[in-house]
Protein backbone atom coordinates (compact mmCIF):
# COMPACT_ATOMS: atom_id res chain seq x y z
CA UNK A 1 -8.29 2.46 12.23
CA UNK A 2 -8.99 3.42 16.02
CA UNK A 3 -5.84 2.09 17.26
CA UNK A 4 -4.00 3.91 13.81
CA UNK A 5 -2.83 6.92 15.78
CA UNK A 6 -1.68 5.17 18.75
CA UNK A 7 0.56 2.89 17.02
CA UNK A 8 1.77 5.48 14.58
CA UNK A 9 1.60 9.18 16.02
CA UNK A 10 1.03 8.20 20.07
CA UNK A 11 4.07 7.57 21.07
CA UNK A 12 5.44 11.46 20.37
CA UNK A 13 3.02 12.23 23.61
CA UNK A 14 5.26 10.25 25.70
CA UNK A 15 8.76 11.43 26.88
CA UNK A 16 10.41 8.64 25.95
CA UNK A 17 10.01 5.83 23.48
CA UNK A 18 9.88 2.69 25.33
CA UNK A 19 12.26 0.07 24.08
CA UNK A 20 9.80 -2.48 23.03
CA UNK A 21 7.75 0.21 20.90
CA UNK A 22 10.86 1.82 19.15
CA UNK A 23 11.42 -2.02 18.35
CA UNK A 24 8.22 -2.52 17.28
CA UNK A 25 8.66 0.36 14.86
CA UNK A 26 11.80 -0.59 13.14
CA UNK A 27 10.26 -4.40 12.80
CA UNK A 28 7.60 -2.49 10.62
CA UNK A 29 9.90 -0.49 8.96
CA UNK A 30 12.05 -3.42 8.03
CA UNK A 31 9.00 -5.43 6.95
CA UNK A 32 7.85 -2.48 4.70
CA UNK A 33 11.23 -2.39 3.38
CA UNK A 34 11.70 -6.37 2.17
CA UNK A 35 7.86 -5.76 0.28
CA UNK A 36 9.99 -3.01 -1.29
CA UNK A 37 13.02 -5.27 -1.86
CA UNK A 38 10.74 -8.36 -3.15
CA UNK A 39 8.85 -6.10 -5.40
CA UNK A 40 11.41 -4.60 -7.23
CA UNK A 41 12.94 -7.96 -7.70
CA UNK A 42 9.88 -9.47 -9.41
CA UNK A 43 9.76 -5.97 -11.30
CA UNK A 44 6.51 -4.45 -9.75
CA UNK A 45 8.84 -1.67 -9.23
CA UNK A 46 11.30 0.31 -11.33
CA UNK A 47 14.86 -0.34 -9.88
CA UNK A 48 15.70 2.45 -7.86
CA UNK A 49 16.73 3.42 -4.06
CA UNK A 50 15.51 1.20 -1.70
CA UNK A 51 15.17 3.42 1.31
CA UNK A 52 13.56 6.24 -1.53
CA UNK A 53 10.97 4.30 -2.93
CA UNK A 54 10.20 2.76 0.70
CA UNK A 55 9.54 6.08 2.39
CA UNK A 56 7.05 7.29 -0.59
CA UNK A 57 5.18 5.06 -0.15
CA UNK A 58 5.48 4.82 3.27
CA UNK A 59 4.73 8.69 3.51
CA UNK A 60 1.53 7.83 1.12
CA UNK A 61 -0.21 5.38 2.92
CA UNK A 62 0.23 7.21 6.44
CA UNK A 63 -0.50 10.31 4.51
CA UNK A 64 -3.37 9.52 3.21
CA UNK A 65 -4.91 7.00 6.38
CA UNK A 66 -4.11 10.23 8.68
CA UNK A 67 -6.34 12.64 6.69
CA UNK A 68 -9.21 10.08 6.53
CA UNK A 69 -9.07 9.41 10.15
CA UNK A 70 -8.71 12.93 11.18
CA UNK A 71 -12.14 14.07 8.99
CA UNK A 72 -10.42 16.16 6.71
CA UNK A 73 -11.38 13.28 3.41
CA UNK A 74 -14.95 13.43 4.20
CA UNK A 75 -15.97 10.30 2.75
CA UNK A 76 -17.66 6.76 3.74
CA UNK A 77 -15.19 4.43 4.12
CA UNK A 78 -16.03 2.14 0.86
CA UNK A 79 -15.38 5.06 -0.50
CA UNK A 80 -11.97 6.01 0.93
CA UNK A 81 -10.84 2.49 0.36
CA UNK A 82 -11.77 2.85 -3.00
CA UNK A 83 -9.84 6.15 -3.30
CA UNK A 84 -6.72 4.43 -1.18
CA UNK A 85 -6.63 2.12 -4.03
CA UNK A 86 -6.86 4.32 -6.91
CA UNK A 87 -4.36 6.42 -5.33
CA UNK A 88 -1.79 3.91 -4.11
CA UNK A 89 -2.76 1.86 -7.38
CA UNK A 90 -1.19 5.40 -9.58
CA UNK A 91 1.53 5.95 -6.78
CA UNK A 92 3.14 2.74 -8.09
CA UNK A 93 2.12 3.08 -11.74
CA UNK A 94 4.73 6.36 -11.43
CA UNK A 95 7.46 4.36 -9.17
CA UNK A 96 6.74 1.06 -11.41
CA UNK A 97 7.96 -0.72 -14.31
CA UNK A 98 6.17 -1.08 -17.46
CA UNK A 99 5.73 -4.78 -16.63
CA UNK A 100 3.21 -3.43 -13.50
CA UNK A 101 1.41 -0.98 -15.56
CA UNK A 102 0.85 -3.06 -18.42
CA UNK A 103 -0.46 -6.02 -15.59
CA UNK A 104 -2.64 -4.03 -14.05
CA UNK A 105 -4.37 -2.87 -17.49
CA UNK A 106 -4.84 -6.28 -18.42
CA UNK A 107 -6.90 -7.20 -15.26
CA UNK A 108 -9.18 -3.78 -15.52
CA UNK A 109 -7.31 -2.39 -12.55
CA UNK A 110 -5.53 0.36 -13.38
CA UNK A 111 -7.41 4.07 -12.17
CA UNK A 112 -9.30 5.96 -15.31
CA UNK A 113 -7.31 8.88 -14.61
CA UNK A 114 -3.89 7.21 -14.58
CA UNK A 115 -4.18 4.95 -18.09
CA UNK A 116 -3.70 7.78 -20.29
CA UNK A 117 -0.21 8.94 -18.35
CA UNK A 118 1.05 5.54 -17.85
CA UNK A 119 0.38 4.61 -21.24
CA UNK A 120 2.17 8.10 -22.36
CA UNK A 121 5.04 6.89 -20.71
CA UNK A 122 5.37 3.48 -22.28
C-alpha cells in the first residue's frame, strides 16, 4: 500500500512520463486485460467488451484502494480487505455469468447482500 500512490497517481507530479514508467503502465494494463480475456473464456465473465469490462474493474479496485489509503474508509485493514472482497466479489457477480454466481454460492462465498440479486437474476 505505501508505494500504491507512487506507482499509480505519482507520476502526474512529474512533467513528463519517463519512458520506462509509461511502459511499465501499459505492461499492467495489458496484464489486467488477458485476466479479463482468460476469464471470460472460462466463463467467470459474461461475454462482453473487453476494454469495458477491463476498465470497471480496473476503475473498482483503484477506486476503492485510493479511498482506503487516503482515510476516507475508516476501517482496519482486515476489515477493508474483507470489504474489497465483498465488493469486488458483487462487482463480478453483476459483470458475470451465471456459471460464476452459481460457483461462488456453492463454496459459501458469495456477499449476504448480493445472493438475493444474483439469484433474482438467474
Amino acid at each position: 500500500p505505501r508505494y500504491y500512490e507512487v506507482l499509480f497517481t505519482g507520476t502526474k507530479l512529474l512533467n513528463d512520463t519517463p519512458d520506462d514508467v509509461a511502459a511499465q503502465g501499459c505492461a499492467v494494463a495489458q496484464f489486467w486485460n488477458d485476466r479479463v480475456r482468460e476469464a471470460i473464456v472460462v466463463r467467470i465473465l459474461a461475454l462482453g467488451d473487453l476494454g469495458a469490462i477491463g476498465m470497471t474493474s480496473w476503475a473498482h479496485a483503484h477506486g476503492l484502494i485510493s479511498l482506503y489509503l487516503k482515510g476516507m474508509l475508516p476501517v482496519a485493514e482486515q476489515e477493508f480487505q474483507a470489504l474489497y472482497r465483498d465488493s469486488t466479489a458483487r462487482m463480478f457477480i453483476g459483470l458475470g455469468a451465471k456459471q460464476f454466481a452459481d460457483q461462488l454460492e456453492q463454496r459459501g462465498g458469495m456477499p449476504a447482500r448480493a445472493t438475493a440479486s444474483a439469484k433474482d437474476r438467474m
